[in-house]
Protein backbone atom coordinates (compact mmCIF):
# COMPACT_ATOMS: atom_id res chain seq x y z
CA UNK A 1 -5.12 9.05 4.92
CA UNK A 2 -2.44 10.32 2.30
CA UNK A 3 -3.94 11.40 -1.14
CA UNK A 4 -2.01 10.12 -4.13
CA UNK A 5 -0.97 13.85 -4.41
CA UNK A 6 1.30 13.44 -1.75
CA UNK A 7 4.91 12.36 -1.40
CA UNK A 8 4.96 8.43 -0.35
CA UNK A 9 8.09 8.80 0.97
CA UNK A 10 5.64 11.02 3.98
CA UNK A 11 3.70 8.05 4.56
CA UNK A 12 5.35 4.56 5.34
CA UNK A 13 2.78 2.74 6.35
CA UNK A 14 0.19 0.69 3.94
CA UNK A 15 -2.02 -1.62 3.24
CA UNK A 16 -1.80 -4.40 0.80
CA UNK A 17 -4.50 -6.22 -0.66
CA UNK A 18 -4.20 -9.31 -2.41
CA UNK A 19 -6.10 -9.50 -5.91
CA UNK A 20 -4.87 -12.48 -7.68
CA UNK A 21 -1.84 -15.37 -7.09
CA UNK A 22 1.19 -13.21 -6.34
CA UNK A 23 -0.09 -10.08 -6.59
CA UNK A 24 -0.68 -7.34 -4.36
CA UNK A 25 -2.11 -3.59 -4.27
CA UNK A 26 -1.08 -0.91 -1.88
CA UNK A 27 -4.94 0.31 -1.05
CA UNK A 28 -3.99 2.76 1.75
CA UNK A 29 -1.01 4.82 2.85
CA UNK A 30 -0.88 6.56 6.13
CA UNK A 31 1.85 8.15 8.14
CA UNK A 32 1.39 6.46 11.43
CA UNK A 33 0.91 2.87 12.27
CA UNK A 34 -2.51 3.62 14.52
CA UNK A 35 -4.26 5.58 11.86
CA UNK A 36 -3.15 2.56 9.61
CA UNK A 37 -4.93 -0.04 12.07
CA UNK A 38 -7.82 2.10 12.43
CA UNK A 39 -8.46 2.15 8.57
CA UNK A 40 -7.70 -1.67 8.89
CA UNK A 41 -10.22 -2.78 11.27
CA UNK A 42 -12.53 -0.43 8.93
CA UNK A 43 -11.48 -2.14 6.12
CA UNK A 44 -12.14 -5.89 7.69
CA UNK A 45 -15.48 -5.03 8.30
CA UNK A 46 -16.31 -3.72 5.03
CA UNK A 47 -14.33 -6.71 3.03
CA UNK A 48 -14.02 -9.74 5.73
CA UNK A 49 -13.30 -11.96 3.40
CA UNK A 50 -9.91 -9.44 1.48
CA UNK A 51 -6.46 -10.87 2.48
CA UNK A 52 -5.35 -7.60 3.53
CA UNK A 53 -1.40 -6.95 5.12
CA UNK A 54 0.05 -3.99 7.47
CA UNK A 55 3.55 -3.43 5.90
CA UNK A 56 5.86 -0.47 7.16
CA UNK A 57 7.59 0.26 3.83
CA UNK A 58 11.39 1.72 3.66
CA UNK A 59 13.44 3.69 1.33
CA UNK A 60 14.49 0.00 -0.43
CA UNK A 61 11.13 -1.12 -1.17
CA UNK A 62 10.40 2.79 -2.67
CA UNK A 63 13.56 2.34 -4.84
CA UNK A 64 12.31 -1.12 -6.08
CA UNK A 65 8.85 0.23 -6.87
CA UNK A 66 10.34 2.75 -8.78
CA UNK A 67 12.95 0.32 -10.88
CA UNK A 68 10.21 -1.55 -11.49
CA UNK A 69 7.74 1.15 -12.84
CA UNK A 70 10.69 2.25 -15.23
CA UNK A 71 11.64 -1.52 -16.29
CA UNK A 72 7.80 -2.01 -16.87
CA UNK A 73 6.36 1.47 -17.65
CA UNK A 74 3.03 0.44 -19.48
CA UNK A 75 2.11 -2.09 -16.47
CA UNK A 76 1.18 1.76 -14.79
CA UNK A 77 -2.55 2.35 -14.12
């Protein structure tokens, strides 16, 4: 699994929890989509009950991440 160290743009696919109406978290970020369903599966049995999504993310969605961190920068955490 990629550290938050590392360069997103290395590791495509993720995992998205939801946490409230509307609103999603990326909990995981791995480079290939089987190391990505492996962490899944792990993740289902330790949270059966999470919404939890497989997204493959490209170089638009990166770009509107980043627009939105610098529209909204003290939403960071």
């Amino acid at each position: 699994m990629i550290n938050n160290n590392q360069d997103q743009t290395e590791a495509p696919w993720c995992i998205f929890r939801s946490i409230s109406s509307g609103y999603q978290m990326c909990i995981a970020r791995t480079k290939t989509r089987g190391e990505i369903e492996r962490h899944y599966k792990s993740l289902r049995q330790l949270m059966p009950n999470a919404q939890l999504t497989i997204v493959f993310t490209t170089e638009d969605l990166r770009r509107e991440e980043q627009s939105d961190l610098t529209q909204y920068p003290n939403d960071r955490k």
